[in-house]
N, C-alpha and C. Protein backbone atom coordinates (compact mmCIF):
# COMPACT_ATOMS: atom_id res chain seq x y z
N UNK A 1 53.08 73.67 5.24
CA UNK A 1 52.14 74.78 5.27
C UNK A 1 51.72 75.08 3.83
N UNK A 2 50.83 75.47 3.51
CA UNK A 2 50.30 75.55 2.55
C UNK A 2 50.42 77.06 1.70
N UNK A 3 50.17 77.07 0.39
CA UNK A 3 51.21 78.41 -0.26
C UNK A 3 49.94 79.60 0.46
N UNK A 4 48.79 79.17 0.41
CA UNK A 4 47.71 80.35 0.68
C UNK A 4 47.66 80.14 2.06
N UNK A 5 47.89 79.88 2.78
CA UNK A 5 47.67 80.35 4.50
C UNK A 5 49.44 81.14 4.77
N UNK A 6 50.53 80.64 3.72
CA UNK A 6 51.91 81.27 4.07
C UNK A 6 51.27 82.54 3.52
N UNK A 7 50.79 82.84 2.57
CA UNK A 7 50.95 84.17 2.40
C UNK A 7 49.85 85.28 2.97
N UNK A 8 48.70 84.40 3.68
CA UNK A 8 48.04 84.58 3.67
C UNK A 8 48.38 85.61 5.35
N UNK A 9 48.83 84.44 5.72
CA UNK A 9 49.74 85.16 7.40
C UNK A 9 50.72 86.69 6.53
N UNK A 10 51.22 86.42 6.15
CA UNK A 10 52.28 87.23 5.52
C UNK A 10 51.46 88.98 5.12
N UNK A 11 50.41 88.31 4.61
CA UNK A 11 49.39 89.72 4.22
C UNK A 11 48.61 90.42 5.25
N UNK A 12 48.21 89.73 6.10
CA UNK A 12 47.84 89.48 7.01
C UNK A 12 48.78 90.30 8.50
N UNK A 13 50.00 90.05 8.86
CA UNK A 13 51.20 90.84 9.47
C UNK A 13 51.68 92.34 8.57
N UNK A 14 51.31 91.98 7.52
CA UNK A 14 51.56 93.47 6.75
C UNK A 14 50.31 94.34 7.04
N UNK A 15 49.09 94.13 7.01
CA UNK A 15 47.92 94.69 7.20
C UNK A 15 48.04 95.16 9.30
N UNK A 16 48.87 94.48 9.99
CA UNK A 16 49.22 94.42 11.32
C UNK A 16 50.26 95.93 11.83
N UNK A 17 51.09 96.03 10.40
CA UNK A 17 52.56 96.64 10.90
C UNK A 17 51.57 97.83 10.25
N UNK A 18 51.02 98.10 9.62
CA UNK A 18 50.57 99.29 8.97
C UNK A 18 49.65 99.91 9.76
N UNK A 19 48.27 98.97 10.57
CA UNK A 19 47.57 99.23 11.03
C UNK A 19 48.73 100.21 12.30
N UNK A 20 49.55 99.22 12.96
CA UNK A 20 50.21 99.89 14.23
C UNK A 20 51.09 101.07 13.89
N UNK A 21 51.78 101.21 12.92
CA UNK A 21 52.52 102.03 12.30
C UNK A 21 51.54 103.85 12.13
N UNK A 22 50.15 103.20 11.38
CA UNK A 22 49.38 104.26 10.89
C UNK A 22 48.77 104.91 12.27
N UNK A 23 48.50 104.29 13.24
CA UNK A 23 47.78 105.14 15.08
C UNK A 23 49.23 105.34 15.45
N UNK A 24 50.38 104.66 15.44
CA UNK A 24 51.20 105.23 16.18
C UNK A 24 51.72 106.73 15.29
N UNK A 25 52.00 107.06 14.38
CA UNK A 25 51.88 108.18 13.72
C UNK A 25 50.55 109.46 13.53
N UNK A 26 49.50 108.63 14.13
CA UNK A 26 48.60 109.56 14.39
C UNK A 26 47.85 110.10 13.15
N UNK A 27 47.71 108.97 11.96
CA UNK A 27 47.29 109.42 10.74
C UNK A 27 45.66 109.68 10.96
N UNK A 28 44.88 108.83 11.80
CA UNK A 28 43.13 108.88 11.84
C UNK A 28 42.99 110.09 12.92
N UNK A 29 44.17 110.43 14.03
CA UNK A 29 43.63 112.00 14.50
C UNK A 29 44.04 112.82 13.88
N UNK A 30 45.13 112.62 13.01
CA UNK A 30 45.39 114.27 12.67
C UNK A 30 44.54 114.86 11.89
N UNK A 31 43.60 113.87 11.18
CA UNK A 31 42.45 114.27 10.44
C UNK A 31 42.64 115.21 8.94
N UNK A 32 44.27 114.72 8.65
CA UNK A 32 44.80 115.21 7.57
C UNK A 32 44.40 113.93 6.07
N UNK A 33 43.56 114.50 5.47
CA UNK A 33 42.59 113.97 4.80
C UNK A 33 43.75 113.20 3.49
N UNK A 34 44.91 114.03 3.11
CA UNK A 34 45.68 113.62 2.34
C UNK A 34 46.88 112.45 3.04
N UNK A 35 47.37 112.55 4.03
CA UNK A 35 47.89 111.52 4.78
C UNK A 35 47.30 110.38 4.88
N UNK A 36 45.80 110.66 5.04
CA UNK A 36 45.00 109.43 5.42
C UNK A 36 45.35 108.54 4.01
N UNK A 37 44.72 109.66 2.85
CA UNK A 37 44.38 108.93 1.93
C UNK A 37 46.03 108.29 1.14
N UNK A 38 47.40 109.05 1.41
CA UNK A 38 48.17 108.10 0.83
C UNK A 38 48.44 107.17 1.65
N UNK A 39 48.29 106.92 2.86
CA UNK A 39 48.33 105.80 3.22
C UNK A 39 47.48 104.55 3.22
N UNK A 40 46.60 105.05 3.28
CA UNK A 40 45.74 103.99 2.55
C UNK A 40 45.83 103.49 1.36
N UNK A 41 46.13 104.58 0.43
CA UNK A 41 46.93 103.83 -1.14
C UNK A 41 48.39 102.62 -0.78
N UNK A 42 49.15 103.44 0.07
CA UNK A 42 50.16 102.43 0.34
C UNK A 42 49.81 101.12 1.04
N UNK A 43 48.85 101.21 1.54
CA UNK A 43 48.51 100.00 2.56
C UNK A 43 48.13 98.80 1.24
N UNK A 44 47.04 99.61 0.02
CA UNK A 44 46.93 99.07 -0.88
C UNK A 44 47.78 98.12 -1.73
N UNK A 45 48.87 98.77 -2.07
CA UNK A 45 49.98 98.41 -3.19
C UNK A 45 50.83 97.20 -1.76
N UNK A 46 51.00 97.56 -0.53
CA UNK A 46 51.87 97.31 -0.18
C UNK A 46 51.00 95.49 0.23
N UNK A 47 49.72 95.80 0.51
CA UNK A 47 49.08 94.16 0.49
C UNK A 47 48.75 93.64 -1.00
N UNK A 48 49.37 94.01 -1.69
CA UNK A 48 49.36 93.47 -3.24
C UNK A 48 50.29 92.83 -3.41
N UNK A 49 50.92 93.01 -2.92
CA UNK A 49 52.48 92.37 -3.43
C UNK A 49 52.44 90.88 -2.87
N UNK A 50 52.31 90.65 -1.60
CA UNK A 50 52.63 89.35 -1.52
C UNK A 50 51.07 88.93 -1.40
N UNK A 51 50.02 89.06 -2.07
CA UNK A 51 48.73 88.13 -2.64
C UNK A 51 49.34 87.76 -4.20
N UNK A 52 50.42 88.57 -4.75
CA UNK A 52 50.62 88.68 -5.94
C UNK A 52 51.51 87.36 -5.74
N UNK A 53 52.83 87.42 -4.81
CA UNK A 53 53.83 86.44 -4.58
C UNK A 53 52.86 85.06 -4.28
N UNK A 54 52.03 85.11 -3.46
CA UNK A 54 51.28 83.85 -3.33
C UNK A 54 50.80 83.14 -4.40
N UNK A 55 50.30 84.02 -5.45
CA UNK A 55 49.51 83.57 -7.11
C UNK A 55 50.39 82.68 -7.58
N UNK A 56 51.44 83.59 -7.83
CA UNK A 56 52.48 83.11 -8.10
C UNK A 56 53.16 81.86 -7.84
N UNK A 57 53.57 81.69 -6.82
CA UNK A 57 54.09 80.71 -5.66
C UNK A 57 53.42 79.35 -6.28
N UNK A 58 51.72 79.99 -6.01
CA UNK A 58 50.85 78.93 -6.32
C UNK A 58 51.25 78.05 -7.54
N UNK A 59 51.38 79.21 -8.34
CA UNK A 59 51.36 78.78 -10.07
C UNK A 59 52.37 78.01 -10.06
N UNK A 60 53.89 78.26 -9.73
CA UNK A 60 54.96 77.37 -9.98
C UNK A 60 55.22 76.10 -9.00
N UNK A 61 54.61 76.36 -8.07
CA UNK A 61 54.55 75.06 -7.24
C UNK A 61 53.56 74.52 -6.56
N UNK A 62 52.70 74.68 -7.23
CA UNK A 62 51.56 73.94 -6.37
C UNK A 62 50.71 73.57 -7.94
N UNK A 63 50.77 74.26 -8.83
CA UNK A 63 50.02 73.79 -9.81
C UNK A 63 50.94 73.71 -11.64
N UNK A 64 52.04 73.45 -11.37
CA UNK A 64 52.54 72.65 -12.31
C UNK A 64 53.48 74.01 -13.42
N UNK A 65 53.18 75.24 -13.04
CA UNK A 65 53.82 76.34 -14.03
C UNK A 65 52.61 76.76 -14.83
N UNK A 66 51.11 76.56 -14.43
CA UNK A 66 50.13 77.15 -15.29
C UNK A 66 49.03 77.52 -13.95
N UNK A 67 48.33 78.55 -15.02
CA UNK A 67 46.87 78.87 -13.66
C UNK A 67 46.51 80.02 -14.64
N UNK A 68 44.94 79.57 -14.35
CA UNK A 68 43.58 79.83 -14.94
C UNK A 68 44.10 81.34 -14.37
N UNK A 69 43.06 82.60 -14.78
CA UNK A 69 42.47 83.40 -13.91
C UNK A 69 41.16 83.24 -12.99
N UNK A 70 40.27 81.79 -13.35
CA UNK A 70 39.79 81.71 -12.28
C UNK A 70 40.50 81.05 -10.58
N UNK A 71 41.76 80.21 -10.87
CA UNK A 71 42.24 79.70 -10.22
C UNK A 71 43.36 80.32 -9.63
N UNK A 72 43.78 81.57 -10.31
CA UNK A 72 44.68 82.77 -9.77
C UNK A 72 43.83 83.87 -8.68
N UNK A 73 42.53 83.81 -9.15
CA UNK A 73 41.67 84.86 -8.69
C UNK A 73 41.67 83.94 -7.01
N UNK A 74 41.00 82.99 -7.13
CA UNK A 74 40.35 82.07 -6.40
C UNK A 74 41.60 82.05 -5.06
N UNK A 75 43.11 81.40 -5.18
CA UNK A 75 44.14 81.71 -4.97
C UNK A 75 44.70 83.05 -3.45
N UNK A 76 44.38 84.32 -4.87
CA UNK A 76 44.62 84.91 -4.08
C UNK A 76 43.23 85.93 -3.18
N UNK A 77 42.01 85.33 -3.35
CA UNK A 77 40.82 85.63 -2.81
C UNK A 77 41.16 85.07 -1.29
N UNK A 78 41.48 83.43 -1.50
CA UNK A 78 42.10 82.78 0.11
C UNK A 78 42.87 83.54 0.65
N UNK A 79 43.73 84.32 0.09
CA UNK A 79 45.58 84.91 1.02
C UNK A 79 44.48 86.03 1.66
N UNK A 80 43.36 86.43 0.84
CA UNK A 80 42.62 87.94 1.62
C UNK A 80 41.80 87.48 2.88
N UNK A 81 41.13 86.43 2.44
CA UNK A 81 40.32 85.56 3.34
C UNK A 81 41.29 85.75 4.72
N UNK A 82 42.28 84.89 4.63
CA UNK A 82 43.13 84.56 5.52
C UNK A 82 43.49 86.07 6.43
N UNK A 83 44.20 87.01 5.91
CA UNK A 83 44.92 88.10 6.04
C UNK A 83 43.79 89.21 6.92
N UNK A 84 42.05 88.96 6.27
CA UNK A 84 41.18 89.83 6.74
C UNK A 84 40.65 89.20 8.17
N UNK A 85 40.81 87.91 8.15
CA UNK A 85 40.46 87.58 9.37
C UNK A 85 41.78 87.97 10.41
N UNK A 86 42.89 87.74 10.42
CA UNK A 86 43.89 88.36 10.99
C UNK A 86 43.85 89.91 10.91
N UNK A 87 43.48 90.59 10.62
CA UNK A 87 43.38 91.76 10.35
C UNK A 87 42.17 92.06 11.40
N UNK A 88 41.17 91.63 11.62
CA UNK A 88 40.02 91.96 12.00
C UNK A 88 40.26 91.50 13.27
N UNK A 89 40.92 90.63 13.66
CA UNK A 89 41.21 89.84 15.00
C UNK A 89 41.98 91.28 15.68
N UNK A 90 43.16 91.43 15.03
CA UNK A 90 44.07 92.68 15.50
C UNK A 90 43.17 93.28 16.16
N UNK A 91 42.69 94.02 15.27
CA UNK A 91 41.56 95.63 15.32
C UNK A 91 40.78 94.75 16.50
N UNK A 92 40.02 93.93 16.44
CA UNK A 92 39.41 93.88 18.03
C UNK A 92 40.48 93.80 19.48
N UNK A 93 41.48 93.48 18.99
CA UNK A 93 42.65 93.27 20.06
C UNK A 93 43.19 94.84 20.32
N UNK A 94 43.28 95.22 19.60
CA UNK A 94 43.75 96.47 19.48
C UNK A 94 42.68 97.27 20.36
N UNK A 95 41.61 97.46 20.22
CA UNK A 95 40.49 98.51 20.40
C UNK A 95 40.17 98.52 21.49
N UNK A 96 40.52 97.24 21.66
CA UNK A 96 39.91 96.63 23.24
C UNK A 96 40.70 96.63 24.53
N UNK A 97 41.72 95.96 23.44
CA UNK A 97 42.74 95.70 25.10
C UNK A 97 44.05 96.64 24.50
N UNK A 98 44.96 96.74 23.19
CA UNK A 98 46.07 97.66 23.07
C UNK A 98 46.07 99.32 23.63
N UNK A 99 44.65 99.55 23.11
CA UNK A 99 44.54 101.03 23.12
C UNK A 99 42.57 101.19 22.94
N UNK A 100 42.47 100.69 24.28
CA UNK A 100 40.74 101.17 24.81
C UNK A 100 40.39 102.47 24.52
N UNK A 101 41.36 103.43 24.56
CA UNK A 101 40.36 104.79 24.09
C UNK A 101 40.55 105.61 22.94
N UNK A 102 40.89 104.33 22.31
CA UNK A 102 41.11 104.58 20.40
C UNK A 102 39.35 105.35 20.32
N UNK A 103 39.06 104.41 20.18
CA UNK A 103 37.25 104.84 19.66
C UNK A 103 36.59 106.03 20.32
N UNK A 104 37.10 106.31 22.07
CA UNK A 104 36.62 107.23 22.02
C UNK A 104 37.29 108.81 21.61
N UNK A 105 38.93 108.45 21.53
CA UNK A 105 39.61 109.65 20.95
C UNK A 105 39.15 110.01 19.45
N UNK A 106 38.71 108.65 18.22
CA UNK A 106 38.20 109.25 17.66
C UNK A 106 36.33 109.54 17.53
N UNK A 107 36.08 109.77 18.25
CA UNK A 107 34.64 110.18 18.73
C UNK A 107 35.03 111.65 18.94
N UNK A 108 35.89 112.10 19.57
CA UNK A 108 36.19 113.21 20.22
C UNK A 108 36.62 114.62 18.88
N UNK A 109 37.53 113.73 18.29
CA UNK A 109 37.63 114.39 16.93
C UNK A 109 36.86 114.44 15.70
N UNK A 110 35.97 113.58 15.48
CA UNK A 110 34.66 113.93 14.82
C UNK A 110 33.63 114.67 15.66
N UNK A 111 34.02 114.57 16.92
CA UNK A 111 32.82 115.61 17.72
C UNK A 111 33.02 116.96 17.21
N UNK A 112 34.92 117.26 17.52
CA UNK A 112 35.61 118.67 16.86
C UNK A 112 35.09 119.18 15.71
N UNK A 113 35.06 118.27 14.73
CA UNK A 113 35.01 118.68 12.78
C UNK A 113 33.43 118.92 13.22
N UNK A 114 32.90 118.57 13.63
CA UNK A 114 31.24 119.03 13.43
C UNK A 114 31.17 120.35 14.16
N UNK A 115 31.61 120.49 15.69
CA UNK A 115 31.69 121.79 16.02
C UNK A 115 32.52 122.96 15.09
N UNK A 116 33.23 122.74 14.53
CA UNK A 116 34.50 123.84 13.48
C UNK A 116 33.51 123.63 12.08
N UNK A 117 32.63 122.98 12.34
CA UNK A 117 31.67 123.11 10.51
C UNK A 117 30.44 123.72 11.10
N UNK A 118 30.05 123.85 12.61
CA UNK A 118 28.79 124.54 12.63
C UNK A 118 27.60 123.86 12.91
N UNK A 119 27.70 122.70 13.07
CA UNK A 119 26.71 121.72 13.02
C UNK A 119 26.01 121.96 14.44
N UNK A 120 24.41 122.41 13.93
CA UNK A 120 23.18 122.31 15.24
C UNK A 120 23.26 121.02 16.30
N UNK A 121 23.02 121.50 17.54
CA UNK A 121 23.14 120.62 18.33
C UNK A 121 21.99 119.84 17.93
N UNK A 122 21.12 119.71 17.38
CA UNK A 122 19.81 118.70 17.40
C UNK A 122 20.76 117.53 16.47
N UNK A 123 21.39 118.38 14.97
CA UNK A 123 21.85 117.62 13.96
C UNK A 123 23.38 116.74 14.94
N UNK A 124 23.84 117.32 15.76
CA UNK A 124 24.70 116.15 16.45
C UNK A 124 24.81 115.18 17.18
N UNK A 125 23.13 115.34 17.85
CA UNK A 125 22.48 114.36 18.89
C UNK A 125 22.56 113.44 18.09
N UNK A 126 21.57 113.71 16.45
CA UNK A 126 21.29 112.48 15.74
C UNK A 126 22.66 111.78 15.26
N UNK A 127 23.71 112.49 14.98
CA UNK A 127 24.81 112.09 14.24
C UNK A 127 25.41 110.94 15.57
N UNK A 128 25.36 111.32 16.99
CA UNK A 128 25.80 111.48 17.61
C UNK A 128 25.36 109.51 18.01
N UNK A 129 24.00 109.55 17.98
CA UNK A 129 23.19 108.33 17.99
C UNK A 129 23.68 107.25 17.06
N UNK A 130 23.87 107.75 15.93
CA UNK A 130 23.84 106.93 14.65
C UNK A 130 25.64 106.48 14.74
N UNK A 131 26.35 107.28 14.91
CA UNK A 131 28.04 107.21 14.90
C UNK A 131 28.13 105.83 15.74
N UNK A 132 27.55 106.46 17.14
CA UNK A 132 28.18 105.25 18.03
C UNK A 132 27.67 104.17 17.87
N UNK A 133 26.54 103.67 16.90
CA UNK A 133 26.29 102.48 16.42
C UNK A 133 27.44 101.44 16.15
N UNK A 134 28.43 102.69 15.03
CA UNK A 134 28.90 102.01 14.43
C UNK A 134 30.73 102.18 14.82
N UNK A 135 30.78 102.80 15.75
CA UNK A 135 32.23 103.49 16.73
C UNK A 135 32.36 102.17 17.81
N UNK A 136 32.52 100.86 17.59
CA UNK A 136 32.48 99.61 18.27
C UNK A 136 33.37 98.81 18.06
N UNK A 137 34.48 98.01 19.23
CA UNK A 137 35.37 97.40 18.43
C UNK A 137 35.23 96.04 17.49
N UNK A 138 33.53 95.50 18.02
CA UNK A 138 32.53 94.48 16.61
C UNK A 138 32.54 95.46 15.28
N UNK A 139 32.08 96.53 15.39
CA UNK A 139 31.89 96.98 14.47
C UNK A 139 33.43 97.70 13.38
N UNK A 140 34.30 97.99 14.07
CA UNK A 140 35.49 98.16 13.52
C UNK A 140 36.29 96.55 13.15
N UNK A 141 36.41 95.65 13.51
CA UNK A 141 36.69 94.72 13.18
C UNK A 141 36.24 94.34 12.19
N UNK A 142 34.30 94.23 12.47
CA UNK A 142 34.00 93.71 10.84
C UNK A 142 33.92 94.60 9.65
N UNK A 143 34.20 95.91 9.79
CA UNK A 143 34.81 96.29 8.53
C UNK A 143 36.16 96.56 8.03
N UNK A 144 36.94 96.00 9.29
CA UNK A 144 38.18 95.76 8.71
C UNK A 144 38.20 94.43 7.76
N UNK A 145 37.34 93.30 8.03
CA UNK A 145 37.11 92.14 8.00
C UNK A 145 36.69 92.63 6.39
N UNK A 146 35.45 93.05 6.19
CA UNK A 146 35.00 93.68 4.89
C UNK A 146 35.80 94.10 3.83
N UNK A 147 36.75 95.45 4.53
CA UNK A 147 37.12 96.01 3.52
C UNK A 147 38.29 95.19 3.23
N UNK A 148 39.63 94.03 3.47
CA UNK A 148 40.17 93.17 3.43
C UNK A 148 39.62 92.30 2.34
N UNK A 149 38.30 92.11 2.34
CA UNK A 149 37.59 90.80 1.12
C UNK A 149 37.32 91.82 -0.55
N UNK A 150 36.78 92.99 0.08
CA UNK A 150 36.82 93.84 -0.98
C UNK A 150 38.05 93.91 -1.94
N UNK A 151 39.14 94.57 -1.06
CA UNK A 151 40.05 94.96 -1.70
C UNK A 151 40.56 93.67 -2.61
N UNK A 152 40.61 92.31 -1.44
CA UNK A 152 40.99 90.84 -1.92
C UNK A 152 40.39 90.52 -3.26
N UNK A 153 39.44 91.07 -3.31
CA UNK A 153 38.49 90.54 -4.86
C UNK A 153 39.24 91.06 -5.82
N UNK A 154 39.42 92.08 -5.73
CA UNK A 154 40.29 93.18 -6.87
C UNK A 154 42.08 92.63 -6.72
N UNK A 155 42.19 92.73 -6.12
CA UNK A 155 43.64 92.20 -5.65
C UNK A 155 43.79 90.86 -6.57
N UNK A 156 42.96 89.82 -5.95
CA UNK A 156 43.33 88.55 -6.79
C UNK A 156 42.77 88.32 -8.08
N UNK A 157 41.76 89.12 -8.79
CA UNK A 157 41.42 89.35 -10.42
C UNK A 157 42.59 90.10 -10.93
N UNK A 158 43.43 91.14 -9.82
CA UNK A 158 44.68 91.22 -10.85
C UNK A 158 45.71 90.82 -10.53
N UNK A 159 45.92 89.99 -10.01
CA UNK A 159 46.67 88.99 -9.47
C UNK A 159 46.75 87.84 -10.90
N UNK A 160 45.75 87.37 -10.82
CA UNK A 160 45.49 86.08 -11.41
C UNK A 160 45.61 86.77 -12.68
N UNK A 161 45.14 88.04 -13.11
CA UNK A 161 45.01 88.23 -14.57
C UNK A 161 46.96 88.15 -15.22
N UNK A 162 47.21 89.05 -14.31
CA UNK A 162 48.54 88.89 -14.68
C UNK A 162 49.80 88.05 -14.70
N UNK A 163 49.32 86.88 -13.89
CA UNK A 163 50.04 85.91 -13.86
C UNK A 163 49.44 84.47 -14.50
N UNK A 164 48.47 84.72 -15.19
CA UNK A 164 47.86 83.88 -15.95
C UNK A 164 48.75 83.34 -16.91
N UNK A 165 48.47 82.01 -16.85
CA UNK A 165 49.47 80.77 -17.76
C UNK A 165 48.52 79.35 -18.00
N UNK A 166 47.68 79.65 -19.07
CA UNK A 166 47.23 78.49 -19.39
C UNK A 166 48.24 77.22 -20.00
N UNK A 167 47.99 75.93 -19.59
CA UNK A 167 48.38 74.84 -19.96
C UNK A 167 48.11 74.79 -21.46
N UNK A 168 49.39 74.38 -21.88
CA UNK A 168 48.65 73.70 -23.52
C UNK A 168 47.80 72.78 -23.52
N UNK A 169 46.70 72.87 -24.92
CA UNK A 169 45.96 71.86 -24.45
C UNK A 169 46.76 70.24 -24.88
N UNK A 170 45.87 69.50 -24.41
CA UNK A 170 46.63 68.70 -24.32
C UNK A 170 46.15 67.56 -25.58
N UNK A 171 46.89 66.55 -26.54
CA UNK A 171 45.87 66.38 -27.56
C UNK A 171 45.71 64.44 -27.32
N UNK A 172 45.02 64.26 -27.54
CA UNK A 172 44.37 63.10 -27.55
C UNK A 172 45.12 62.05 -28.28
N UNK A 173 45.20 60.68 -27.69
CA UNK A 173 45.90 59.67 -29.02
C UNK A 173 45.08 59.08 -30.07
N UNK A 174 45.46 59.39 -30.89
CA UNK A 174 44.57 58.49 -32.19
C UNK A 174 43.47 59.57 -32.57
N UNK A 175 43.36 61.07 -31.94
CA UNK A 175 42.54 62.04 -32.81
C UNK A 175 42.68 62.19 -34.31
């Protein structure tokens, strides 16, 4: 198996236990804006680590004890690749068949926050139109899919930056 699809699964099952961990705790209804947001920091740090172990991995055994930052970046861009498509697979599995009335429970609670802020019924029709565009388990998937490549970009530029080990160069005979 290869070092970027091992870790790539690996990031990938972590992005899985968090996702199930974070609805079974009830972090997207309780609509507690600070919960949301440290967990999402943790989800952060906690899929860093092994794109970081993969760089790594890479560097000492797959490419000799050296690596570029383009080839660290590149590296761990694949483990996100990998991890967001597993990630995005979930979330349609999830939405669809684990728990079908995910989307509309949270429909129900953004219906709430607009009624408790006051919002005109004309202004909720439209909100109302425009939401469920995007309240879909296509549409939740591919921005799980998204935000996975995002984060991956940043992830493996500091990935690679920090585990960067250029080769000596190497010198020529008879220079």
């Amino acid at each position: 198996m290869s070092t970027t699809l091992k870790w790539g699964l690996i990031t990938g099952m972590v992005y899985i236990i968090f996702s199930l961990g974070s609805n079974m705790l009830g972090v997207q209804e309780s609509g507690n804006k600070i919960l949301g947001f440290g967990m999402g920091a943790l989800i952060l740090v906690a899929t860093y680590f092994p794109i970081y172990l993969g760089v790594k991995e890479a560097r000492e055994q797959d490419l000799g004890g050296y690596i570029t930052l383009g080839q660290g970046f590149l590296t761990g861009f694949k483990i996100a690749v990998i991890a967001g498509v597993i990630s995005a697979i979930f979330t349609l599995i999830y939405t669809k068949v684990i728990d079908p009335n995910f989307i509309d429970n949270m429909m129900s609670k953004i219906e709430d926050q607009w009624d408790k802020a006051g919002m005109p019924e004309e202004s909720k029709d439209m909100a109302r139109k425009w939401t469920t565009i995007f309240m879909t388990p296509i549409a939740f998937s591919v921005m799980s899919l998204l935000s996975a490549l995002f984060w991956g970009l940043i992830k493996g530029v500091v990935a690679g930056a920090m585990l960067k080990k250029e080769a000596p160069p190497s010198t020529m005979p008879g220079a």
